[in-house]
Protein backbone atom coordinates (compact mmCIF):
# COMPACT_ATOMS: atom_id res chain seq x y z
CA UNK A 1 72.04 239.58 138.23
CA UNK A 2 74.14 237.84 135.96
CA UNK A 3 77.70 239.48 136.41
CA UNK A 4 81.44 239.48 135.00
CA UNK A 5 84.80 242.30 136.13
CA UNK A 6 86.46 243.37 133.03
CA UNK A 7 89.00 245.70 131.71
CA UNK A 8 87.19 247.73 129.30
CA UNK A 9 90.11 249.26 126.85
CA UNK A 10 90.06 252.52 125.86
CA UNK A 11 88.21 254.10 122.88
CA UNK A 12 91.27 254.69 120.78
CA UNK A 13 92.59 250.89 121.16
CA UNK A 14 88.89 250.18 121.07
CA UNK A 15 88.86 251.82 117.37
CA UNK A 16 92.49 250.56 116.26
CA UNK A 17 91.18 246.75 116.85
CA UNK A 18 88.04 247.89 114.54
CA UNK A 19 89.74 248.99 111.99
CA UNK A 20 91.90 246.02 112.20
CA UNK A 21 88.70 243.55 112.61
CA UNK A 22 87.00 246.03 109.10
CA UNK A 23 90.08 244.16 106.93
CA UNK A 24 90.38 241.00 108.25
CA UNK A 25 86.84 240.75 107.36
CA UNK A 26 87.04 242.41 103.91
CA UNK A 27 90.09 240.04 103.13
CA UNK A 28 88.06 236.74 104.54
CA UNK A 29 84.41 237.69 103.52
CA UNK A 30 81.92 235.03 105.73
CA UNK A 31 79.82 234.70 102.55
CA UNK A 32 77.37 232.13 104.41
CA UNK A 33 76.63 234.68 107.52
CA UNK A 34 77.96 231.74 109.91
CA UNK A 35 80.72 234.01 112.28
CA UNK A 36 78.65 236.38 114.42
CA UNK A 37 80.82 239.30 115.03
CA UNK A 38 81.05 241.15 118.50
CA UNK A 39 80.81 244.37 118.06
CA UNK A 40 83.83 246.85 119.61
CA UNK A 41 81.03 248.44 122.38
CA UNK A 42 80.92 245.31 123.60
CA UNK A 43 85.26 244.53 123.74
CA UNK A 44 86.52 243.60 127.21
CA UNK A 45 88.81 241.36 128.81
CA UNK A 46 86.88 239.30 131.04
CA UNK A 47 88.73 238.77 134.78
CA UNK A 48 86.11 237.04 135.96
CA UNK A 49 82.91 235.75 135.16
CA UNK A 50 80.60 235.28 138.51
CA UNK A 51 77.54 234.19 136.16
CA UNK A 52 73.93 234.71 138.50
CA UNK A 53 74.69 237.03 141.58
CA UNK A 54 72.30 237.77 144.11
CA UNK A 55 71.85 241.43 144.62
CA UNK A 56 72.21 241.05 148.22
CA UNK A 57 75.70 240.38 147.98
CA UNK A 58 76.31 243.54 145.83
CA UNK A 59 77.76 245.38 148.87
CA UNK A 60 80.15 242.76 150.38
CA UNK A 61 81.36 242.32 146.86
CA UNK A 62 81.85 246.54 145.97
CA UNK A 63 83.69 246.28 148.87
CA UNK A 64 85.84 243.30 147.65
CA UNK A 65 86.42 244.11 144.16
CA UNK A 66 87.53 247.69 145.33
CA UNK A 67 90.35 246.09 147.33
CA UNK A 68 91.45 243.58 144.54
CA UNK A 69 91.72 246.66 142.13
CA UNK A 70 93.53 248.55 144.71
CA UNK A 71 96.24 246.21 145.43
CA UNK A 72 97.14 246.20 141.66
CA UNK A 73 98.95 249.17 140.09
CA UNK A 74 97.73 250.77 136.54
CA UNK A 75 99.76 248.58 133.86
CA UNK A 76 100.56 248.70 129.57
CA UNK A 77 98.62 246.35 127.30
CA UNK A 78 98.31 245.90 123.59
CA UNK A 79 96.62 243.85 121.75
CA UNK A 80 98.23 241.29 119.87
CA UNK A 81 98.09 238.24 117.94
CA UNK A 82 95.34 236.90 116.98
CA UNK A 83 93.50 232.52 118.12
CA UNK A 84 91.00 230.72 118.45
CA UNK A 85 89.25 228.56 120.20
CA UNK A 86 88.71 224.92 118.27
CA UNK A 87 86.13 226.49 115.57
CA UNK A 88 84.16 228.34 118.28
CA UNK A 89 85.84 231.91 119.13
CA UNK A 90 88.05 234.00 117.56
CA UNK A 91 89.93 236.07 119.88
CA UNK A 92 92.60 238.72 119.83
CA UNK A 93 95.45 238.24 122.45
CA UNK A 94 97.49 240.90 124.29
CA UNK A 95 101.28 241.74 125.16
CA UNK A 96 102.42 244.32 127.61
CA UNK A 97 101.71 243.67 131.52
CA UNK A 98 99.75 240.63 130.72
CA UNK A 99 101.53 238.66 133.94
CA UNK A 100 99.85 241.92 136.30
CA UNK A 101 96.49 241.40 134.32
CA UNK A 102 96.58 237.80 135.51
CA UNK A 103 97.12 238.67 138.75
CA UNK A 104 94.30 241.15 139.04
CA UNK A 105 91.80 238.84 137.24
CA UNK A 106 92.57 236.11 140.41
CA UNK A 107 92.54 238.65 142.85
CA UNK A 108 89.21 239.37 141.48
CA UNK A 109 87.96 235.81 141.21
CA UNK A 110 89.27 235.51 145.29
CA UNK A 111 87.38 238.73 145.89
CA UNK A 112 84.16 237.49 144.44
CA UNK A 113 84.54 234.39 146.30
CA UNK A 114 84.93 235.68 149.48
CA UNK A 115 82.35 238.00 148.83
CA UNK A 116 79.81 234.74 148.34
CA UNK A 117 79.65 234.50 144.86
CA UNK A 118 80.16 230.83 143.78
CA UNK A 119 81.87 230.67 141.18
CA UNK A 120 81.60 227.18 138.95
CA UNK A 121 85.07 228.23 136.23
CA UNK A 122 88.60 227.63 137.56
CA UNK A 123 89.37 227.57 134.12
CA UNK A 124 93.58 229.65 134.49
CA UNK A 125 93.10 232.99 132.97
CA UNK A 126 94.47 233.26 129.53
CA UNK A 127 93.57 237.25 128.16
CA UNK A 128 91.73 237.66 125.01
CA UNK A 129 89.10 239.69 124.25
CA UNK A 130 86.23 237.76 121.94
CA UNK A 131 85.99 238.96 118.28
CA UNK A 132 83.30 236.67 117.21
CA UNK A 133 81.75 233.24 118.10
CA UNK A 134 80.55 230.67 115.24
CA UNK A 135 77.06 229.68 114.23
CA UNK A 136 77.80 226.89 112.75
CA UNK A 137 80.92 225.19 111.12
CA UNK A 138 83.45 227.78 110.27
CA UNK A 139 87.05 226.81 109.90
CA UNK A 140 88.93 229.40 111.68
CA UNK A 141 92.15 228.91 111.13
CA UNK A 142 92.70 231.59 108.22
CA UNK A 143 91.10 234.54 110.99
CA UNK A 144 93.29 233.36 113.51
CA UNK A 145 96.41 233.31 111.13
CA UNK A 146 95.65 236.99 109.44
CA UNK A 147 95.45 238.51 113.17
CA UNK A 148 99.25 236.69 113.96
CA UNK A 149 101.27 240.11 112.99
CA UNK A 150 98.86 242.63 114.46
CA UNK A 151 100.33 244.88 117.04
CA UNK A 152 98.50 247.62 118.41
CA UNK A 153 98.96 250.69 120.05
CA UNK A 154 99.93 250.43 124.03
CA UNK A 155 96.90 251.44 126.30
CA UNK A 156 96.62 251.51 130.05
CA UNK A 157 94.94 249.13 132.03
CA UNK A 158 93.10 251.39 134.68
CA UNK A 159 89.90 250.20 136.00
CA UNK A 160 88.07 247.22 137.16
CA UNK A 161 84.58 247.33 135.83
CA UNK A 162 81.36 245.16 137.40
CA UNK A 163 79.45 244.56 134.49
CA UNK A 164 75.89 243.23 134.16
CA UNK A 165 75.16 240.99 131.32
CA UNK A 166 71.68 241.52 129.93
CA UNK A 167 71.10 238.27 127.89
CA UNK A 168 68.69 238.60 124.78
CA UNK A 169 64.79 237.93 125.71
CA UNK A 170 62.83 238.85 122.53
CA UNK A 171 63.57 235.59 120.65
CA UNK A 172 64.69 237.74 117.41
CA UNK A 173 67.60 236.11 115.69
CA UNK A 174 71.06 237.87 115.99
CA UNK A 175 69.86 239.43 119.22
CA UNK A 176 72.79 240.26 120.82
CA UNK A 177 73.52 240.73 124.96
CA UNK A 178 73.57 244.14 126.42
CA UNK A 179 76.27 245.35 129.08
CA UNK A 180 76.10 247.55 131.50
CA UNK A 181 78.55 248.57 133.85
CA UNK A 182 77.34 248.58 137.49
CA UNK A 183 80.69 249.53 139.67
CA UNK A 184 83.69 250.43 138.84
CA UNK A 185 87.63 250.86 140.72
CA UNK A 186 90.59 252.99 139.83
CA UNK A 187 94.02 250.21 140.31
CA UNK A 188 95.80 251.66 142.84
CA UNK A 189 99.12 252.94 141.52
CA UNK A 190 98.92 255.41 139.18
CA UNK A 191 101.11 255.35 136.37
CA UNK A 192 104.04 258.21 135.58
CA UNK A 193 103.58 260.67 133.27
């Protein structure tokens, strides 16, 4: 099973950032069809990707992942800002709780990895959530600079979702992965109000 945890935003931030993404690309039109666009189902911040897991692992790791999310209380995010990656990924950024988000995405990695995943990225975790990925040359500069200003609403970080990633098999062009969410943990401190 190829796996990642996420924080899944909710629906309303989820349709904010749409909106948002529906006139950045009506003001930079990708005439040549060369940025392929995520679409919002598919929005998450990534805390950890664990990449091929076997499934025998699956309880030692619900177990894991449970405690990670527990020992981390419910926190604010927005998204904000807008980057990219050299020419490769355009992201959107976030404000808010983001130093609590990093330490629930390496409690997570440490969960997986004492749960027996090996786990090949120690890349630090730096929060975006992927808007698109190129196919191709695409300067994305202009994207990155026309998502600087944008502020969204604040939304609450709540759960830690497994996710499976089902990567495209049928060859078609544009084929895009499928996620589905496998597990999933409540943080453990509520927040007020």
């Amino acid at each position: 099973m190829r796996l990642f945890a996420a924080v899944v935003p909710p629906r309303p931030a989820i349709d904010e950032l749409a909106d948002e993404v529906a006139q950045l690309r009506a003001a930079l039109p990708d005439r040549r069809g060369r940025l392929r666009w995520t679409e919002p189902a598919l929005w998450h911040f990534t805390l950890a990707f664990l990449g091929e897991v076997d499934e025998a692992l699956l309880p030692e790791l619900d177990e894991r992942l449970g405690r990670a999310a527990h020992r981390h209380p419910v926190h604010e995010l927005r998204f904000a800002g807008g980057g990219r990656f050299g020419d490769r990924i355009l992201w959107v950024g976030a404000t808010g709780s983001v130093e609590t988000l990093g330490g629930l995405a390496r409690s997570t990695a440490a969960g997986a990895r004492r749960a027996g995943v090996h786990m090949a990225d120690t890349k630090p975790f730096r929060p975006h959530l992927t808007l698109a990925r190129t196919a191709g040359h695409v300067n994305l500069r202009p994207y990155a600079e026309e998502l600087a200003e944008f502020r969204g609403r604040r939304w609450w970080a709540e759960r830690v979702e497994l996710v499976q990633s089902h990567l495209p098999a049928s060859g078609v062009p544009g084929e895009r992965p499928r996620y589905e969410t496998v597990a999933s943990w409540p943080l453990g401190t509520r927040r007020a109000g």
